[in-house]
C-alpha atoms as a PDB file:
ATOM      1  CA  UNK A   1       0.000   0.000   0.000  1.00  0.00           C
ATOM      2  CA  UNK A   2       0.821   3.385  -0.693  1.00  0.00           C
ATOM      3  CA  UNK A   3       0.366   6.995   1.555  1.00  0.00           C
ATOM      4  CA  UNK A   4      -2.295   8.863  -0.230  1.00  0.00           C
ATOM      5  CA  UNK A   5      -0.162  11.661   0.109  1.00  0.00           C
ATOM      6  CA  UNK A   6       2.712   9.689  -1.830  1.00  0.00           C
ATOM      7  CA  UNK A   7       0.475   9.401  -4.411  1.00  0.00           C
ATOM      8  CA  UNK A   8      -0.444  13.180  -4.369  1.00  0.00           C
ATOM      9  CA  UNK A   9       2.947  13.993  -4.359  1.00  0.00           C
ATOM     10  CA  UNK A  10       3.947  11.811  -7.150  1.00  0.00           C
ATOM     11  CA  UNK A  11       1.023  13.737  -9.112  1.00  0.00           C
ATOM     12  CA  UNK A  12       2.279  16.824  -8.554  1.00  0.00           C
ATOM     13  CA  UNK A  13       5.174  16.474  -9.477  1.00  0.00           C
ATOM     14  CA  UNK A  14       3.556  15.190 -12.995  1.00  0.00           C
ATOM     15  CA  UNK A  15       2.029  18.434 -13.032  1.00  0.00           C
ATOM     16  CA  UNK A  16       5.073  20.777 -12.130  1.00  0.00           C
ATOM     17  CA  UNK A  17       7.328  18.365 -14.708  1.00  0.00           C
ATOM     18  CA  UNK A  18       4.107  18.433 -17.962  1.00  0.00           C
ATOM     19  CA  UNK A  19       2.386  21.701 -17.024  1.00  0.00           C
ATOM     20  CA  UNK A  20      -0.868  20.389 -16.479  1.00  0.00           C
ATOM     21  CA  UNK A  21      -3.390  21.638 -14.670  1.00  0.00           C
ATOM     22  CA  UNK A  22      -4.069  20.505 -11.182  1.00  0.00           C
ATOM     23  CA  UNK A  23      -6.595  21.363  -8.883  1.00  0.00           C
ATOM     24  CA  UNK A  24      -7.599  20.005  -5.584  1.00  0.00           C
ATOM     25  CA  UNK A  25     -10.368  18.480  -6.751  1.00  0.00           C
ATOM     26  CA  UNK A  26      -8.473  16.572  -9.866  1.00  0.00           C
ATOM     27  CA  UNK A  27      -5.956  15.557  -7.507  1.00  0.00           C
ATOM     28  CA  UNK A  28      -8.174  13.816  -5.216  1.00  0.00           C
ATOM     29  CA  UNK A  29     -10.382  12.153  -8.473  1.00  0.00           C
ATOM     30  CA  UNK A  30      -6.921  10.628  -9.769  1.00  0.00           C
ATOM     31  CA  UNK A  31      -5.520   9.150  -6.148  1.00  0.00           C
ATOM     32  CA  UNK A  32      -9.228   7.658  -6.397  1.00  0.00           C
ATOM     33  CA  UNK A  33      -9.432   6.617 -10.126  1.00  0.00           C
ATOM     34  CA  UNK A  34      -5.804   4.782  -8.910  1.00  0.00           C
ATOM     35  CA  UNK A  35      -6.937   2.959  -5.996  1.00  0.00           C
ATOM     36  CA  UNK A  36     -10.431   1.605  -8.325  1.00  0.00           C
ATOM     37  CA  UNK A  37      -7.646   0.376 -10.815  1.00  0.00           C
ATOM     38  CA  UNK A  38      -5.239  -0.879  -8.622  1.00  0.00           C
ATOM     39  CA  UNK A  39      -8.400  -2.883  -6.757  1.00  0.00           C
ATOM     40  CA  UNK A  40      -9.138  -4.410  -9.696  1.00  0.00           C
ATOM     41  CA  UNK A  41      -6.402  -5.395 -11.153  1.00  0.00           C
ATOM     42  CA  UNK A  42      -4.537  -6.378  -8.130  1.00  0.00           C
ATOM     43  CA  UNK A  43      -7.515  -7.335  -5.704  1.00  0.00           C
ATOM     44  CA  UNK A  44      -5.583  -5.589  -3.272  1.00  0.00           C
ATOM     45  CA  UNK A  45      -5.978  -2.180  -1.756  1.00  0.00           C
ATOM     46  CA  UNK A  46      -3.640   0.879  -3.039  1.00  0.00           C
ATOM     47  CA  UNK A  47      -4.528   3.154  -0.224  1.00  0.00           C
ATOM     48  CA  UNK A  48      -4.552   2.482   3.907  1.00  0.00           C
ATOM     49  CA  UNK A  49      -7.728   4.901   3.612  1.00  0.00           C
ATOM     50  CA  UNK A  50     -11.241   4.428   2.552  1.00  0.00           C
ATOM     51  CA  UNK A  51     -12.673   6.417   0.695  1.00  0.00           C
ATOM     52  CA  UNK A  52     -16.096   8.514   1.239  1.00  0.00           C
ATOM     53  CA  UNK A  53     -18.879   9.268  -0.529  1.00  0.00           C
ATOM     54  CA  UNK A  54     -19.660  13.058  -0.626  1.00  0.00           C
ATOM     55  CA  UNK A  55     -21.952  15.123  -1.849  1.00  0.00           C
ATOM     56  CA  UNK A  56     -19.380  15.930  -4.951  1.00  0.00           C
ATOM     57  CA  UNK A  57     -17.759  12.345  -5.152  1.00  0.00           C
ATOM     58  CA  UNK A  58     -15.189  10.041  -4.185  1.00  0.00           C
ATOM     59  CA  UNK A  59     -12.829  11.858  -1.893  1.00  0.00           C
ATOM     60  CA  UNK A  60      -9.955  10.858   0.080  1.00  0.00           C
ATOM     61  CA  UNK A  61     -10.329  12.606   2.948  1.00  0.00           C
ATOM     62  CA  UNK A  62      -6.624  13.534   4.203  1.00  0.00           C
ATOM     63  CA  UNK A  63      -5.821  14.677   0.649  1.00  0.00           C
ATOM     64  CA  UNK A  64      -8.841  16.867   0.690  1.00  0.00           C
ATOM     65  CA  UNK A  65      -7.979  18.270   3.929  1.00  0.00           C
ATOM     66  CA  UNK A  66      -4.297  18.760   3.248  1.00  0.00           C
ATOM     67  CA  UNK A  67      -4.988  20.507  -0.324  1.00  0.00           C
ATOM     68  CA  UNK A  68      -8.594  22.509   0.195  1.00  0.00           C
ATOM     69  CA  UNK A  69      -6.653  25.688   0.981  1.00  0.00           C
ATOM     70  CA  UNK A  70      -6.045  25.842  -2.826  1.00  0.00           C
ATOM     71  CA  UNK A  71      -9.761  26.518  -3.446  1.00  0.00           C
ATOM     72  CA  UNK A  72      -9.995  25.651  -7.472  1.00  0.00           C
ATOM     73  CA  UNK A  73      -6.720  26.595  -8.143  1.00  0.00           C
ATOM     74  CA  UNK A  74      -3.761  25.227  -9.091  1.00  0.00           C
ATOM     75  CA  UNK A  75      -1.784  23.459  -6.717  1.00  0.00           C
ATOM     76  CA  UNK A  76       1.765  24.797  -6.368  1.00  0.00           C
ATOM     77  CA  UNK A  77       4.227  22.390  -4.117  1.00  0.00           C
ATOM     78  CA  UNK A  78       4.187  19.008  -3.230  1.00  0.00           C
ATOM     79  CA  UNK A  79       3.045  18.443   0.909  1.00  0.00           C
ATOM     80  CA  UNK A  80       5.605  17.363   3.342  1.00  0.00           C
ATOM     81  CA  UNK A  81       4.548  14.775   5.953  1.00  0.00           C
ATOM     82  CA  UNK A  82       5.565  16.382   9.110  1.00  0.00           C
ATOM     83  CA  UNK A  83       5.444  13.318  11.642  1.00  0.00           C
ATOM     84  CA  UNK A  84       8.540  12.297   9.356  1.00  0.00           C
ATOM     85  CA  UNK A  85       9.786  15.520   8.057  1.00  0.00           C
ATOM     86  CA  UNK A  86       9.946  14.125   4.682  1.00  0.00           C
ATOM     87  CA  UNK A  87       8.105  14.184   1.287  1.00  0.00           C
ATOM     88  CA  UNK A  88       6.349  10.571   0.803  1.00  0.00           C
ATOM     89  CA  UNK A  89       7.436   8.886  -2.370  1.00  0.00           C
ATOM     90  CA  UNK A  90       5.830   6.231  -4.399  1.00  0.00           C
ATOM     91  CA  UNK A  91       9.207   3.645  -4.392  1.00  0.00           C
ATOM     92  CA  UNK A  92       7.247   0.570  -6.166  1.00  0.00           C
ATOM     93  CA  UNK A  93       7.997   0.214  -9.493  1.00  0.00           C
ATOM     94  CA  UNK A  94       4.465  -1.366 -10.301  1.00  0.00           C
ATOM     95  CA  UNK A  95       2.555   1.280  -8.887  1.00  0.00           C
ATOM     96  CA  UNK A  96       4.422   4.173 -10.333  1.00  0.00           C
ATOM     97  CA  UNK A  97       3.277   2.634 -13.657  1.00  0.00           C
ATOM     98  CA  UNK A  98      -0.428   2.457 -12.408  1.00  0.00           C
ATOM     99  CA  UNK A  99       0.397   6.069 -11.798  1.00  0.00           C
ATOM    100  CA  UNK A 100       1.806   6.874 -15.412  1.00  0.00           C
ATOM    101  CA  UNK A 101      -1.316   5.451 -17.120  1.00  0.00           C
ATOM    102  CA  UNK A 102      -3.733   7.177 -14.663  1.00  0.00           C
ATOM    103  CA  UNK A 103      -2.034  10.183 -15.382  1.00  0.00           C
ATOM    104  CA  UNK A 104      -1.847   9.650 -19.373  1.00  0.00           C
ATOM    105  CA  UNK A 105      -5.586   8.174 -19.490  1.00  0.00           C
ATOM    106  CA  UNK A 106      -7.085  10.869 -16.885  1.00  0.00           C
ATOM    107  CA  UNK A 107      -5.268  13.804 -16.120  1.00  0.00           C
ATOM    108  CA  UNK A 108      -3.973  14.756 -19.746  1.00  0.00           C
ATOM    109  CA  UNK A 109      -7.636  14.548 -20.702  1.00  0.00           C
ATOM    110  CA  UNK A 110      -9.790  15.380 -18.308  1.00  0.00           C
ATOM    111  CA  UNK A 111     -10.167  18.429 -16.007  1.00  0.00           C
ATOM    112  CA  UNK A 112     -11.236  18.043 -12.360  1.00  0.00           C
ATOM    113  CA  UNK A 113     -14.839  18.618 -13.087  1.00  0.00           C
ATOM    114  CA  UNK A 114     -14.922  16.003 -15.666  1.00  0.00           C
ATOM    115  CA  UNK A 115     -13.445  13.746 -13.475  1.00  0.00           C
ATOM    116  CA  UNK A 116     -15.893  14.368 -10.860  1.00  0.00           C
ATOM    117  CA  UNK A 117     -19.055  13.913 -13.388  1.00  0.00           C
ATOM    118  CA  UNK A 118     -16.920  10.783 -14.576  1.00  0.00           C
ATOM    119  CA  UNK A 119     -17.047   9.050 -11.151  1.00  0.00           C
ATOM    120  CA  UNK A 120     -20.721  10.386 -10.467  1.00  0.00           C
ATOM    121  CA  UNK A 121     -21.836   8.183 -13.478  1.00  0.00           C
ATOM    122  CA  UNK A 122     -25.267   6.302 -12.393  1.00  0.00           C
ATOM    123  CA  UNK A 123     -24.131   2.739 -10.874  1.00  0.00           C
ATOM    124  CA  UNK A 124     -20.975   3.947  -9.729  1.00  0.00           C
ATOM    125  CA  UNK A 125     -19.660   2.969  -6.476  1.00  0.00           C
ATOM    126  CA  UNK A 126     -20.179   6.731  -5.248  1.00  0.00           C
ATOM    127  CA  UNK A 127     -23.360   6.699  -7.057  1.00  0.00           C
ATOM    128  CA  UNK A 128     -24.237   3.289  -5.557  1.00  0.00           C
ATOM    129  CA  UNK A 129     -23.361   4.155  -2.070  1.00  0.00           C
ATOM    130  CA  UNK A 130     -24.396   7.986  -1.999  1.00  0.00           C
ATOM    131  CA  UNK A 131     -27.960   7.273  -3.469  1.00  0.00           C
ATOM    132  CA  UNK A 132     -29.002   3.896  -3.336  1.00  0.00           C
ATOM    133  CA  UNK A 133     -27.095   2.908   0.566  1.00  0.00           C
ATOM    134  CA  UNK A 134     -28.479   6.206   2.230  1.00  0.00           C
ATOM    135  CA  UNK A 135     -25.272   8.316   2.113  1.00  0.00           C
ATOM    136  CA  UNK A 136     -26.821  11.294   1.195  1.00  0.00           C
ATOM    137  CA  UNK A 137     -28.240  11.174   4.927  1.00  0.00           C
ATOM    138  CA  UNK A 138     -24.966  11.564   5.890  1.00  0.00           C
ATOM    139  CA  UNK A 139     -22.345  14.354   5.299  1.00  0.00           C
ATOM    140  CA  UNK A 140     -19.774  11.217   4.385  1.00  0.00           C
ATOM    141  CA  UNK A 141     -19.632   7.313   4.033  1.00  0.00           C
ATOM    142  CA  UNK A 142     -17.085   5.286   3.151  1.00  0.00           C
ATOM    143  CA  UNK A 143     -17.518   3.500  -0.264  1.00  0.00           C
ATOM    144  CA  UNK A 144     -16.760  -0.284   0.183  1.00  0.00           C
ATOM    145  CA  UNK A 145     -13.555  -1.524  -1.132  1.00  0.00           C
ATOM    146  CA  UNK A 146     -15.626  -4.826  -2.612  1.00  0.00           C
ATOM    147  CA  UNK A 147     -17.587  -2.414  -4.688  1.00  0.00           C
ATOM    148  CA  UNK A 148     -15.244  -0.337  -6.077  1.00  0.00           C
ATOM    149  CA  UNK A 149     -13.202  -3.648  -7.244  1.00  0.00           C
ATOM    150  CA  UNK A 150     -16.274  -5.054  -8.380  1.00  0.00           C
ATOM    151  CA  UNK A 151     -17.052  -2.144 -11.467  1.00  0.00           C
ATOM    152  CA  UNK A 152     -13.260  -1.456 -12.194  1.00  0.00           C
ATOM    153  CA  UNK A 153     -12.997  -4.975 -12.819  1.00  0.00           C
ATOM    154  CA  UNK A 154     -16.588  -4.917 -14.692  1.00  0.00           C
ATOM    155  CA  UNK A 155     -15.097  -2.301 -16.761  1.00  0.00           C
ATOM    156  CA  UNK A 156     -12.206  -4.134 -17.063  1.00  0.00           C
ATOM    157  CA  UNK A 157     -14.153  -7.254 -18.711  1.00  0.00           C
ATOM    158  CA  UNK A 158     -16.552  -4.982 -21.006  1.00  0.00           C
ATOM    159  CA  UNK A 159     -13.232  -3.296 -22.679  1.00  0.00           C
ATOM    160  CA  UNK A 160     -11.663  -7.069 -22.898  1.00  0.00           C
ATOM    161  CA  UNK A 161     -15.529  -8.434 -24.811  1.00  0.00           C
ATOM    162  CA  UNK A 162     -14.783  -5.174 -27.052  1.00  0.00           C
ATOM    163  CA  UNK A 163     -11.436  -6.087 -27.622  1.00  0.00           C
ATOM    164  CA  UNK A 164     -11.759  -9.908 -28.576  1.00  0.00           C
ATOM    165  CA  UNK A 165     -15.313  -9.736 -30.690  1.00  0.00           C
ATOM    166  CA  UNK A 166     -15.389  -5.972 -31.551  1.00  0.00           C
ATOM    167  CA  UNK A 167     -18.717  -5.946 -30.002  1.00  0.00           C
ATOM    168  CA  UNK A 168     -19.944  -4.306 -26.710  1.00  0.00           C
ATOM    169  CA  UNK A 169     -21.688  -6.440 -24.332  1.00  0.00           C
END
């Protein structure tokens, strides 16, 4: 597993190195598109944290907290995690690749707001868990690992029938 706020980091320094536009709310879309992904592929959990349904989406809740004092704009230096006195890397080699695609699939093509209707989609796991398992009652509630793995890997299987018979299913 990785720190979420490795995973910011390693964004923003994608951002800084491409010049790409990254807001707080992007940032926090991509460390969740990379946890679905990684679920699904690997069955195993990218982040320690769950994430929470909220009124606007998916959010990882430290990263929101650590990066909300950029409003919409764009974030401007990576975060330092001070119980360490260090910047939090991503060291493994597999999930820094994760990272690259997430990056080349969502954040070159996508702004934050796109991202955010993106993961809103009906029968999403936020969708599922915000309006059909009473989280709109609540101000936040978490979105069950098992159900985000379960549509990443659905999508995973509809692009693979598209693949092999050209067809969608």
């Amino acid at each position: 597993m990785e720190t979420p706020l490795a995973i910011a980091n390693y964004f923003i320094k994608k951002s800084q190195d491409t010049g790409v536009e990254l807001s707080p709310m992007k940032l926090v879309k991509l460390i969740y598109l990379s946890h679905a992904w990684y679920l699904a592929i690997t069955n195993e959990p990218l982040l320690p944290e769950s994430v929470e349904a909220w009124k606007y989406g998916p959010v990882v809740p430290s990263i929101y907290h650590l990066f909300k004092k950029y409003g919409n704009e764009q974030i401007t230096q990576m975060e330092m995690d001070y119980a360490c006195m260090t910047y939090p890397e991503v060291t493994n080699k597999e999930v820094i690749s994760l990272l690259d695609a997430i990056w080349e699939l969502y954040a070159l093509n996508y702004s934050g707001l796109q991202l955010s209707t993106l993961t809103h989609e009906k029968d999403s796991p936020w969708y599922t868990t915000w309006h059909e398992k009473g989280g709109s009652n609540k101000k936040a509630v978490i979105i069950p690992n098992d159900l985000i793995k379960e549509y990443y890997r659905n999508k995973i299987k509809s692009t693979q029938s598209v693949a092999t018979d050209g067809n969608p299913q």
